[in-house]
PDB file of N, CA and C in Angstrom:
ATOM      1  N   UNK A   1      86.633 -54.857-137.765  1.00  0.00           N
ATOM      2  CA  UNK A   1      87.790 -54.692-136.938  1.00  0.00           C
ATOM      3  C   UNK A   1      87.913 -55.907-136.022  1.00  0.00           C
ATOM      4  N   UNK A   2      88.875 -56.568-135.951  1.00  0.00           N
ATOM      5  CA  UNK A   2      89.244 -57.520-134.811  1.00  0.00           C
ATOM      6  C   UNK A   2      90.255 -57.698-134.384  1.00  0.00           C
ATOM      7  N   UNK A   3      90.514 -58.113-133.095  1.00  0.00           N
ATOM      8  CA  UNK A   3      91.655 -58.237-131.884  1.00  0.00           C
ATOM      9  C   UNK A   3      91.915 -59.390-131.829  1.00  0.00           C
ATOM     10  N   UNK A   4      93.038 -59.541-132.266  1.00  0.00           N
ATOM     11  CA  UNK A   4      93.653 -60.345-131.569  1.00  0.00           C
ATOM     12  C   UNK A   4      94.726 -61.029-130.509  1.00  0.00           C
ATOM     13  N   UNK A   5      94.535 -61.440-128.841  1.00  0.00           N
ATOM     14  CA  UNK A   5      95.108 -61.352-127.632  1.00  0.00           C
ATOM     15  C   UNK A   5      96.017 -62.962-128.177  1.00  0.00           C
ATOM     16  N   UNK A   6      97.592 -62.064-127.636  1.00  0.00           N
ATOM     17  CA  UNK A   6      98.500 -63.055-127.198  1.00  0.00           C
ATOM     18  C   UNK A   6      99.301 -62.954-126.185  1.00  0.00           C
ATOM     19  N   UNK A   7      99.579 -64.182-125.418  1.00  0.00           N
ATOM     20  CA  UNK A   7      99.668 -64.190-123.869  1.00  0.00           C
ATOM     21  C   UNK A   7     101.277 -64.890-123.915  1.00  0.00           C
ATOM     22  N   UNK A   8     102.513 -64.174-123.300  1.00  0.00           N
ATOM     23  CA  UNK A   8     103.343 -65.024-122.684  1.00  0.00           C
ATOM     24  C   UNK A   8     103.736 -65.082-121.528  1.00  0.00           C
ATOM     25  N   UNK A   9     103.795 -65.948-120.559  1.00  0.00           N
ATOM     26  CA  UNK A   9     104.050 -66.561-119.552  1.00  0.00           C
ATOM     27  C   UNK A   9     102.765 -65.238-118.807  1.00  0.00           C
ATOM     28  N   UNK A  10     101.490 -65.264-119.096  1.00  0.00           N
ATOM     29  CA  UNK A  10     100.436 -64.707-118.541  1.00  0.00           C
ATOM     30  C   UNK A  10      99.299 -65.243-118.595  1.00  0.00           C
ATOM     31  N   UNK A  11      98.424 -65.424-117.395  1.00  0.00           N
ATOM     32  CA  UNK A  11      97.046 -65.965-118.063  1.00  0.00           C
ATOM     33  C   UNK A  11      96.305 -65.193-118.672  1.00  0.00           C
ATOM     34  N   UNK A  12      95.613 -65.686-119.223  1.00  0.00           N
ATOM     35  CA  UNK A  12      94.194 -64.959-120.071  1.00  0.00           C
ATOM     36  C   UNK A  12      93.265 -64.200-118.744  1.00  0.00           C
ATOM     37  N   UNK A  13      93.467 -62.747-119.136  1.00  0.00           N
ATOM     38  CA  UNK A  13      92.404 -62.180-118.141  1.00  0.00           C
ATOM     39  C   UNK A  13      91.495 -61.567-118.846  1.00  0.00           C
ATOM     40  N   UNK A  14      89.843 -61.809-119.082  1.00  0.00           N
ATOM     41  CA  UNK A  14      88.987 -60.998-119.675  1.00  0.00           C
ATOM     42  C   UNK A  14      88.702 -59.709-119.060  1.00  0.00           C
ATOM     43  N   UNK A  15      89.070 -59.419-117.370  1.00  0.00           N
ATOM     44  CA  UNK A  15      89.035 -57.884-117.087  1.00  0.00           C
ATOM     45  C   UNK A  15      89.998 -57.270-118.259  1.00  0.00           C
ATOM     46  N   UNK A  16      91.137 -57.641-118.115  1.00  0.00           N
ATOM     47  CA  UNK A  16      92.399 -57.049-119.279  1.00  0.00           C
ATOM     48  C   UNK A  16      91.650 -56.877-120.523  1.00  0.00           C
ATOM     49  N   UNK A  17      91.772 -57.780-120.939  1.00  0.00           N
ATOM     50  CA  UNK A  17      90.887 -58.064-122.694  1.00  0.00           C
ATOM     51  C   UNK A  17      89.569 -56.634-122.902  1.00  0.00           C
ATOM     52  N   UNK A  18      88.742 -56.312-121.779  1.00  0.00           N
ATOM     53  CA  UNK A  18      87.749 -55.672-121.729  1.00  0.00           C
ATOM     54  C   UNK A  18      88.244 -54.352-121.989  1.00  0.00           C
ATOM     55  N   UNK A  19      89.784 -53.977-121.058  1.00  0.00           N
ATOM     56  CA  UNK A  19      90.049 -53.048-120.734  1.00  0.00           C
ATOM     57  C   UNK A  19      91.040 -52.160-122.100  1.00  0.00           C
ATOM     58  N   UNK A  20      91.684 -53.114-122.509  1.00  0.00           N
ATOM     59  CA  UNK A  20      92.264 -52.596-124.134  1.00  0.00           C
ATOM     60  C   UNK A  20      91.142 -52.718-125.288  1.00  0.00           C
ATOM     61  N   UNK A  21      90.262 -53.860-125.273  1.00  0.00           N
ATOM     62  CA  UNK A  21      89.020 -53.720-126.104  1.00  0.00           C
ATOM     63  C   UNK A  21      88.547 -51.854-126.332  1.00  0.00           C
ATOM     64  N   UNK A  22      88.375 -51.609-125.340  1.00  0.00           N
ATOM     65  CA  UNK A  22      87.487 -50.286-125.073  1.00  0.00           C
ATOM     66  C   UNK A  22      88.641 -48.875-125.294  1.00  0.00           C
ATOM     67  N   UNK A  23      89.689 -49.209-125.050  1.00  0.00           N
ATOM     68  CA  UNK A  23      90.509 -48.289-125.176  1.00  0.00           C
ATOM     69  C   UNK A  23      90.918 -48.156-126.955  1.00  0.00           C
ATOM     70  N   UNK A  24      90.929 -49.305-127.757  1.00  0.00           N
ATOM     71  CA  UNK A  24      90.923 -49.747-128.656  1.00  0.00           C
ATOM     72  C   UNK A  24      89.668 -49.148-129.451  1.00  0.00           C
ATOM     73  N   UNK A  25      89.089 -49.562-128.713  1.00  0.00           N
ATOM     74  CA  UNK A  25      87.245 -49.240-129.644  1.00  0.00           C
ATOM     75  C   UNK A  25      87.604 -47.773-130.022  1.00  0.00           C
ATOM     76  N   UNK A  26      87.993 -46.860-128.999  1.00  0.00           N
ATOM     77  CA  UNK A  26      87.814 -45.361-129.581  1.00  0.00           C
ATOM     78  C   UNK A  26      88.622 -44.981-130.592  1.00  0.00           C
ATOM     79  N   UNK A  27      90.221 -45.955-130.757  1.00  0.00           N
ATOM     80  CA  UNK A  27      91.060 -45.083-132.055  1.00  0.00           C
ATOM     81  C   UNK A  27      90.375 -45.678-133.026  1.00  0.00           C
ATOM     82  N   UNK A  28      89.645 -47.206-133.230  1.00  0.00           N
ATOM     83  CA  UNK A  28      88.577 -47.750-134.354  1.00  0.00           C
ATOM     84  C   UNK A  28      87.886 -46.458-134.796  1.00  0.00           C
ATOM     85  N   UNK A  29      87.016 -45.992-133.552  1.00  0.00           N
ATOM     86  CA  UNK A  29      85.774 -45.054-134.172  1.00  0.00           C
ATOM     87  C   UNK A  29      86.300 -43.623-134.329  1.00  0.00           C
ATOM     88  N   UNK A  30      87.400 -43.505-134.048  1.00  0.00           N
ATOM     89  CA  UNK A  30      88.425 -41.773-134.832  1.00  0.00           C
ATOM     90  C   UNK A  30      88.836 -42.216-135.734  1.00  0.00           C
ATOM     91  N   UNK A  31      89.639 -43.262-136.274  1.00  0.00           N
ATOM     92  CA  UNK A  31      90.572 -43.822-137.338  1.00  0.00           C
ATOM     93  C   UNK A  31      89.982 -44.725-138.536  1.00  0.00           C
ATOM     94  N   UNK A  32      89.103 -44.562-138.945  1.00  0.00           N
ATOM     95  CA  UNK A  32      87.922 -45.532-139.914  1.00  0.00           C
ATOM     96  C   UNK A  32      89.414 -46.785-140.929  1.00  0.00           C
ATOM     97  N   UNK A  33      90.002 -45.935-141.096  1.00  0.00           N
ATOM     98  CA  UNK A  33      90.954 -47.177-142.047  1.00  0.00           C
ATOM     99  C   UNK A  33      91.592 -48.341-141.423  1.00  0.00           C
ATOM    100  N   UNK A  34      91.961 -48.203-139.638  1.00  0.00           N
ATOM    101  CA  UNK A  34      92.255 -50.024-139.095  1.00  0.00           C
ATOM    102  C   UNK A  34      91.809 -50.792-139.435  1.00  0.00           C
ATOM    103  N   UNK A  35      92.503 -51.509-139.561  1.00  0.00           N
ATOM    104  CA  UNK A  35      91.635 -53.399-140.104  1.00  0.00           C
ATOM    105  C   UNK A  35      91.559 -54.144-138.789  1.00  0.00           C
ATOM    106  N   UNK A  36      92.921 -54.159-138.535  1.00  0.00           N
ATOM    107  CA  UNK A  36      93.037 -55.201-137.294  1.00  0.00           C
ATOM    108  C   UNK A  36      93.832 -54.588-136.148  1.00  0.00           C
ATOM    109  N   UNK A  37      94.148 -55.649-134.678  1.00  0.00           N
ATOM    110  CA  UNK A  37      95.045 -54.948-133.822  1.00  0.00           C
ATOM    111  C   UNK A  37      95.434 -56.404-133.076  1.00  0.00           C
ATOM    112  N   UNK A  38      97.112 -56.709-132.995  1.00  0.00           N
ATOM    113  CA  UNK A  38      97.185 -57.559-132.720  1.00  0.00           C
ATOM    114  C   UNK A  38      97.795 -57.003-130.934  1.00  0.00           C
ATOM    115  N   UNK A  39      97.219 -57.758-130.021  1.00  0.00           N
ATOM    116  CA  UNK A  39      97.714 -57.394-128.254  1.00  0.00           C
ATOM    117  C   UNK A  39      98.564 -58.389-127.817  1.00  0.00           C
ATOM    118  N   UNK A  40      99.537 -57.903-127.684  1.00  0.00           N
ATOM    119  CA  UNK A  40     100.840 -59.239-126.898  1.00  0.00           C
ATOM    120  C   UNK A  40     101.488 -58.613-125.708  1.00  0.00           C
ATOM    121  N   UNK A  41     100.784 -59.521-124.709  1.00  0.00           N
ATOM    122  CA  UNK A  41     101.032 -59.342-123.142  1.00  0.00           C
ATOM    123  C   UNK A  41     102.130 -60.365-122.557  1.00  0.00           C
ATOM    124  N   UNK A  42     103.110 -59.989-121.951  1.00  0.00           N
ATOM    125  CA  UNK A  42     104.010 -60.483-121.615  1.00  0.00           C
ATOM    126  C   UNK A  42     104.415 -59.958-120.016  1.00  0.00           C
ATOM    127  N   UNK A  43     105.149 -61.628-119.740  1.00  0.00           N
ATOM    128  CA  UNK A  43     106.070 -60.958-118.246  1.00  0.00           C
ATOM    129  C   UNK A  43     107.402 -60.704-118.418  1.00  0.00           C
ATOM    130  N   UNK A  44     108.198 -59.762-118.041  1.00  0.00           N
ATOM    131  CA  UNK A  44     109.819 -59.980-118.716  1.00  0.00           C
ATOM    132  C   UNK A  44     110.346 -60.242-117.113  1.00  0.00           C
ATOM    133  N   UNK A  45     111.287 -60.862-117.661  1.00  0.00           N
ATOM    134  CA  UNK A  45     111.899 -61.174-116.322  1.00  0.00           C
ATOM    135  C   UNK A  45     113.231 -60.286-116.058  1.00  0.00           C
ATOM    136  N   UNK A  46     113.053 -59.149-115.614  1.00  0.00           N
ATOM    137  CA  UNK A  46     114.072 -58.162-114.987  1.00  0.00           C
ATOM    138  C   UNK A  46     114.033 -58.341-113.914  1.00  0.00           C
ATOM    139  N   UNK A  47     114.904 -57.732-113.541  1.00  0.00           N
ATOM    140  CA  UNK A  47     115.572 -57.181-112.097  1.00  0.00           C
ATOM    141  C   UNK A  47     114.838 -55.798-111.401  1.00  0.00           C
ATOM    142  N   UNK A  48     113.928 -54.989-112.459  1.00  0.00           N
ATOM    143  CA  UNK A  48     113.674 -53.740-111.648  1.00  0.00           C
ATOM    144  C   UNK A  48     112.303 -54.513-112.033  1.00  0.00           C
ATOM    145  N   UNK A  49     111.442 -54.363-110.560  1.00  0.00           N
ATOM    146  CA  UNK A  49     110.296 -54.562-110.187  1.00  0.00           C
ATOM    147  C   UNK A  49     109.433 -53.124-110.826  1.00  0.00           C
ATOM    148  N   UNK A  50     109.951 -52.300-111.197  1.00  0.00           N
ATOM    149  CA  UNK A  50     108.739 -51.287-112.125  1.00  0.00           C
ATOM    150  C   UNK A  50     108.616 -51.854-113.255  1.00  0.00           C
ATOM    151  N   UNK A  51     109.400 -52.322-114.469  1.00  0.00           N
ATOM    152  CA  UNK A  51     108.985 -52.921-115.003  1.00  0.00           C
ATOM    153  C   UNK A  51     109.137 -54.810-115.569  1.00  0.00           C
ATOM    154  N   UNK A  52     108.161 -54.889-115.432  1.00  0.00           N
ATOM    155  CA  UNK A  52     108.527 -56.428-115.363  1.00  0.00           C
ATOM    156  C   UNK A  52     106.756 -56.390-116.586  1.00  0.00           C
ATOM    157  N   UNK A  53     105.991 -56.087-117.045  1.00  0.00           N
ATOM    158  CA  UNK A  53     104.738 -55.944-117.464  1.00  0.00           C
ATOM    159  C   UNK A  53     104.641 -55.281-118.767  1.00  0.00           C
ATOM    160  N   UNK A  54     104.777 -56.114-119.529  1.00  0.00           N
ATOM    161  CA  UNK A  54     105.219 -55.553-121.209  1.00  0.00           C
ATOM    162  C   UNK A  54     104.058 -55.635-122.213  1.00  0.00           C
ATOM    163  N   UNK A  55     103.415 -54.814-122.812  1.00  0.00           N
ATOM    164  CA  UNK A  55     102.036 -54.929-123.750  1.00  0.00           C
ATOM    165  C   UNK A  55     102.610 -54.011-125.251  1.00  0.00           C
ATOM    166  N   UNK A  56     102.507 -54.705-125.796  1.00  0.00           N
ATOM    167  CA  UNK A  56     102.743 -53.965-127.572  1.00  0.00           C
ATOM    168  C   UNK A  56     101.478 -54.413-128.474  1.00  0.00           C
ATOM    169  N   UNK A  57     101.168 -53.205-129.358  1.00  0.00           N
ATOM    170  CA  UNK A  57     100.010 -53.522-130.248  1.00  0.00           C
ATOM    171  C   UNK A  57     100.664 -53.206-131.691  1.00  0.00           C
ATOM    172  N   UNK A  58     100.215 -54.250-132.448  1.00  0.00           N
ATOM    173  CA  UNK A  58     100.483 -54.123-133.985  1.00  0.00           C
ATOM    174  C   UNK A  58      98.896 -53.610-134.075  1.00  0.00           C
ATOM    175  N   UNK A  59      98.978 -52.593-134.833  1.00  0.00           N
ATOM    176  CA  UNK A  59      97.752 -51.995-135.931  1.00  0.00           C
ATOM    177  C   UNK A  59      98.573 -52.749-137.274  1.00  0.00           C
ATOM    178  N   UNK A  60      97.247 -53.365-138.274  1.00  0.00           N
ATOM    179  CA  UNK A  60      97.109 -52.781-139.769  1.00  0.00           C
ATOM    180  C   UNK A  60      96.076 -52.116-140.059  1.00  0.00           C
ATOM    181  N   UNK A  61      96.759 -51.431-141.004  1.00  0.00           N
ATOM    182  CA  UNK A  61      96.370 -50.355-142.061  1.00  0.00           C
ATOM    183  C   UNK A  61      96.684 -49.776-143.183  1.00  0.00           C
ATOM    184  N   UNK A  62      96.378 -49.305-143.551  1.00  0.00           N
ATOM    185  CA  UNK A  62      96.366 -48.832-144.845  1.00  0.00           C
ATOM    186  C   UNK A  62      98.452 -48.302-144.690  1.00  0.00           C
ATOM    187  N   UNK A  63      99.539 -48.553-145.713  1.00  0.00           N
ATOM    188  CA  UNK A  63     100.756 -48.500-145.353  1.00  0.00           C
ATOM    189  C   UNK A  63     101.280 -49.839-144.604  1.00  0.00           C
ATOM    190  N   UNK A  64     102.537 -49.177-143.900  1.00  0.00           N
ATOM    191  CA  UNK A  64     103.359 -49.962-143.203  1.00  0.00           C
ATOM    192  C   UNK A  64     102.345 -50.012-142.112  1.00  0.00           C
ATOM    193  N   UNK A  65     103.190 -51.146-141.056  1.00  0.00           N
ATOM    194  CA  UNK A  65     102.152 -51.527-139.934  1.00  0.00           C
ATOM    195  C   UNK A  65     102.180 -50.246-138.946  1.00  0.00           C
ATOM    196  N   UNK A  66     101.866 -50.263-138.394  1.00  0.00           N
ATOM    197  CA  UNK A  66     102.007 -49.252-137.235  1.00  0.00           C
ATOM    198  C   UNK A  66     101.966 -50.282-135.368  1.00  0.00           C
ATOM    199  N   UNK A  67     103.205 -49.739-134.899  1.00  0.00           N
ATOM    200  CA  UNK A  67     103.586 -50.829-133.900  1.00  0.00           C
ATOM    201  C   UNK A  67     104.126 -49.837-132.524  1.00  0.00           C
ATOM    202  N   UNK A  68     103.765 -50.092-131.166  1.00  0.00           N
ATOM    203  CA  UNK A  68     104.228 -49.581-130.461  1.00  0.00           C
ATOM    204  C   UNK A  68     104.119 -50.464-129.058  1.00  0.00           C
ATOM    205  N   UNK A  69     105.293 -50.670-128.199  1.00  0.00           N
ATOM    206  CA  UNK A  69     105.435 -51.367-126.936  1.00  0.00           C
ATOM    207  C   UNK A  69     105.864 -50.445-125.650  1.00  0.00           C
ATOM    208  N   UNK A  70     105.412 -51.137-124.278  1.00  0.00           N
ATOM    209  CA  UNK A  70     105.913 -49.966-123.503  1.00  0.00           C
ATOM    210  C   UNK A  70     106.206 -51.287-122.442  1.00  0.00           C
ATOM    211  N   UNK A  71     106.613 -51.235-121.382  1.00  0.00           N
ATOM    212  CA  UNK A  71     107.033 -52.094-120.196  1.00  0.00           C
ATOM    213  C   UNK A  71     106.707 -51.352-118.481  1.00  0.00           C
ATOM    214  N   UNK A  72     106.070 -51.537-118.160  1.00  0.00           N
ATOM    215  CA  UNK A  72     105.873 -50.676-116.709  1.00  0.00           C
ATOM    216  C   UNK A  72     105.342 -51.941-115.809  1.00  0.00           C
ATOM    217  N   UNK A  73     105.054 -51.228-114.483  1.00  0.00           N
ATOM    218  CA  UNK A  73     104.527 -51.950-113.692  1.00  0.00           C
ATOM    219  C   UNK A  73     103.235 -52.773-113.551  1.00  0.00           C
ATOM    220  N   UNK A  74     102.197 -52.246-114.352  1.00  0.00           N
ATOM    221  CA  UNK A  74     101.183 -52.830-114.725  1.00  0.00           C
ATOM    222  C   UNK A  74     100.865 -53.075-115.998  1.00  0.00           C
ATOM    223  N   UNK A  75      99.992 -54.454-116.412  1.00  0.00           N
ATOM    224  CA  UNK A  75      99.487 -54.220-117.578  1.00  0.00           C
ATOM    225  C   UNK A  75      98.386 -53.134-118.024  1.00  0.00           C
ATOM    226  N   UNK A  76      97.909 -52.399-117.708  1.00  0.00           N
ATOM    227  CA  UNK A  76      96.777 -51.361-117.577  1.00  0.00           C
ATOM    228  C   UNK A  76      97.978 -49.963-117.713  1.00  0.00           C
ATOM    229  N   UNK A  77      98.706 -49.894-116.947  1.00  0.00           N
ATOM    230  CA  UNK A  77      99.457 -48.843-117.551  1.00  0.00           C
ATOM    231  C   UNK A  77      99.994 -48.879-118.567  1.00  0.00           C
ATOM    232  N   UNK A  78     100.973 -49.978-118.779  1.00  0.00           N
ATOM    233  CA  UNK A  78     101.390 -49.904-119.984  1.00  0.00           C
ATOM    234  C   UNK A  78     100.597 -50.410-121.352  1.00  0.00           C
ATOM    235  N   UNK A  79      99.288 -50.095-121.424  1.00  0.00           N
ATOM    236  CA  UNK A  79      98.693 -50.840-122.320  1.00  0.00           C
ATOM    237  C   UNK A  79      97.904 -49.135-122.743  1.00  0.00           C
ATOM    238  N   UNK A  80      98.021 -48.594-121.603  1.00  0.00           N
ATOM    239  CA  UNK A  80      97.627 -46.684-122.245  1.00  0.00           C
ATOM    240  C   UNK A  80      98.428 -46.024-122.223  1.00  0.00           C
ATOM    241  N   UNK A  81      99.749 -46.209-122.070  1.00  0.00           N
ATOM    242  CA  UNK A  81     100.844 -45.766-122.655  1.00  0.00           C
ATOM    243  C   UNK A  81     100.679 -46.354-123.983  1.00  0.00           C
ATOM    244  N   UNK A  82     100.958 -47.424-124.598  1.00  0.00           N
ATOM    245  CA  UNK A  82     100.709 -47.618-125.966  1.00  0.00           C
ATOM    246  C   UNK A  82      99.786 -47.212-126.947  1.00  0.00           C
ATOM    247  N   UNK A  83      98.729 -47.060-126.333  1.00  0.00           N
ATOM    248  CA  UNK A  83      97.391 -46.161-126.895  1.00  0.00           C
ATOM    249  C   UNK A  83      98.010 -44.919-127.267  1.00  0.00           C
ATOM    250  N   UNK A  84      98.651 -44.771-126.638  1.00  0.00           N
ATOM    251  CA  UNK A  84      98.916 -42.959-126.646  1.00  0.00           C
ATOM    252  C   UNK A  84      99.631 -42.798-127.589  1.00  0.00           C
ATOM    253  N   UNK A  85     100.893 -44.100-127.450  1.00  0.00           N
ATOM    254  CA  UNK A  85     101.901 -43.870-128.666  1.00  0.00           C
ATOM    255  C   UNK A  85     101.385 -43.857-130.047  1.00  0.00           C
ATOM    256  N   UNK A  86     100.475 -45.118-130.182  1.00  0.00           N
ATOM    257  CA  UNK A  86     100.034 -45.473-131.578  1.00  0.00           C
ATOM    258  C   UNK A  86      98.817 -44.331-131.958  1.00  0.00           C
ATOM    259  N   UNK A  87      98.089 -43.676-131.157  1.00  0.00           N
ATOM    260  CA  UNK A  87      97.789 -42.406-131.559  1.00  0.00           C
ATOM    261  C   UNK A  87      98.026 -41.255-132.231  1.00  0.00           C
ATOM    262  N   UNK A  88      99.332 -41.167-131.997  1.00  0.00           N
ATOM    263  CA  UNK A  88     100.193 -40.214-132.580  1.00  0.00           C
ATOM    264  C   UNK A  88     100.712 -40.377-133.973  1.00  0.00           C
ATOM    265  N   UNK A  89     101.129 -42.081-133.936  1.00  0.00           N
ATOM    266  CA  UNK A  89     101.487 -42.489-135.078  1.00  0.00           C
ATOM    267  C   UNK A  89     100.593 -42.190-135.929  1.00  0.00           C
ATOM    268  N   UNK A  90      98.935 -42.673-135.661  1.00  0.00           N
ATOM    269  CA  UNK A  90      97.954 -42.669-136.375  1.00  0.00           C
ATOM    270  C   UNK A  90      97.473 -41.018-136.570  1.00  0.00           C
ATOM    271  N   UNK A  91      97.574 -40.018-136.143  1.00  0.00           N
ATOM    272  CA  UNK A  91      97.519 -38.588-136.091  1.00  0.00           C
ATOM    273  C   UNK A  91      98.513 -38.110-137.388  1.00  0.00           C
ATOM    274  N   UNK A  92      99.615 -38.762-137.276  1.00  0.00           N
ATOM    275  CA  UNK A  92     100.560 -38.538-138.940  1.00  0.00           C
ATOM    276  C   UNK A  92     100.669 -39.100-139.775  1.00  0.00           C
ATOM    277  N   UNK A  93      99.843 -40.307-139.704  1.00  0.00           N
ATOM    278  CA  UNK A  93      99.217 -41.075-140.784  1.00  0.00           C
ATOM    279  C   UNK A  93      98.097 -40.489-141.788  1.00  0.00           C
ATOM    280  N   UNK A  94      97.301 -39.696-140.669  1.00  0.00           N
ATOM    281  CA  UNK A  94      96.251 -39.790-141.058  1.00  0.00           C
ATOM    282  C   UNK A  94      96.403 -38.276-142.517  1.00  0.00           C
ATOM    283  N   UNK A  95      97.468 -37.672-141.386  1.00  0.00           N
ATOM    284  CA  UNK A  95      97.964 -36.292-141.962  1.00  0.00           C
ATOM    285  C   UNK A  95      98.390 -36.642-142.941  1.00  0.00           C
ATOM    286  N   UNK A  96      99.214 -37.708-143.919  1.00  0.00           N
ATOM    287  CA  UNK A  96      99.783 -37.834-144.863  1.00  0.00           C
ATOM    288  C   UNK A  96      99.335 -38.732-146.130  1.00  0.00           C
ATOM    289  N   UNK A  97      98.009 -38.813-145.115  1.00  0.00           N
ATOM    290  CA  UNK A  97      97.081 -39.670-146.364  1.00  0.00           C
ATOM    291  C   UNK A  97      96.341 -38.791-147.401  1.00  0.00           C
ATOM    292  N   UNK A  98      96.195 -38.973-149.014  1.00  0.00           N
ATOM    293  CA  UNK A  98      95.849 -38.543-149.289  1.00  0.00           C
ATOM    294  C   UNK A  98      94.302 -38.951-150.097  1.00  0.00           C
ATOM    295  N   UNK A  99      92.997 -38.410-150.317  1.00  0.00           N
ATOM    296  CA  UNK A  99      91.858 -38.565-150.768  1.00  0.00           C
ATOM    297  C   UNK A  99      91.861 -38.581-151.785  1.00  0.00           C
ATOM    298  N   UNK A 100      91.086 -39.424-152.694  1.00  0.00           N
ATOM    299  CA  UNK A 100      91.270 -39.191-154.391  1.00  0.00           C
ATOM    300  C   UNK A 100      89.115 -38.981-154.554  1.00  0.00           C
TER     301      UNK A 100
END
């Protein structure tokens, strides 16, 4: 399994990196079929100060990709908001896979 972090108009923070790593690690060790997870951290430049802090993760896997983004006030929030989303995805994935 490997991560890969992309940054726009953000620096590289390894607290961050640590903090989706680990949140990451657990759908790895529920979900055995991920390959990869790509992290793209961004600043958007709005007008509403809640969100201005944008994080989306591409999973591959087995199928289409599985992709989910959220925008809030922090990167830490919106980076377990996305967890949550792509969870779900991966919860009806997993449901529609079949064993041979």
């Amino acid at each position: 399994m490997t991560v890969n972090y992309e940054y726009d108009g953000v620096t590289a923070s390894d607290e961050l990196e640590t903090y989706v790593k680990g949140k990451l690690d657990k759908l790895f060790s529920k979900y055995e079929f991920i390959v990869r997870a790509d992290v793209f951290l961004k600043t958007e430049n709005t007008s509403d100060r809640n969100s201005k802090m944008k994080t989306s993760i591409r999973l591959s896997a087995p199928g289409p990709r599985l992709f989910a983004e959220e925008t809030t006030d922090s990167f830490h929030k919106s980076a377990s908001e996305v967890i949550s989303a792509l969870e779900r995805q991966l919860d009806k994935r997993k449901n529609t896979m079949q064993t041979h």
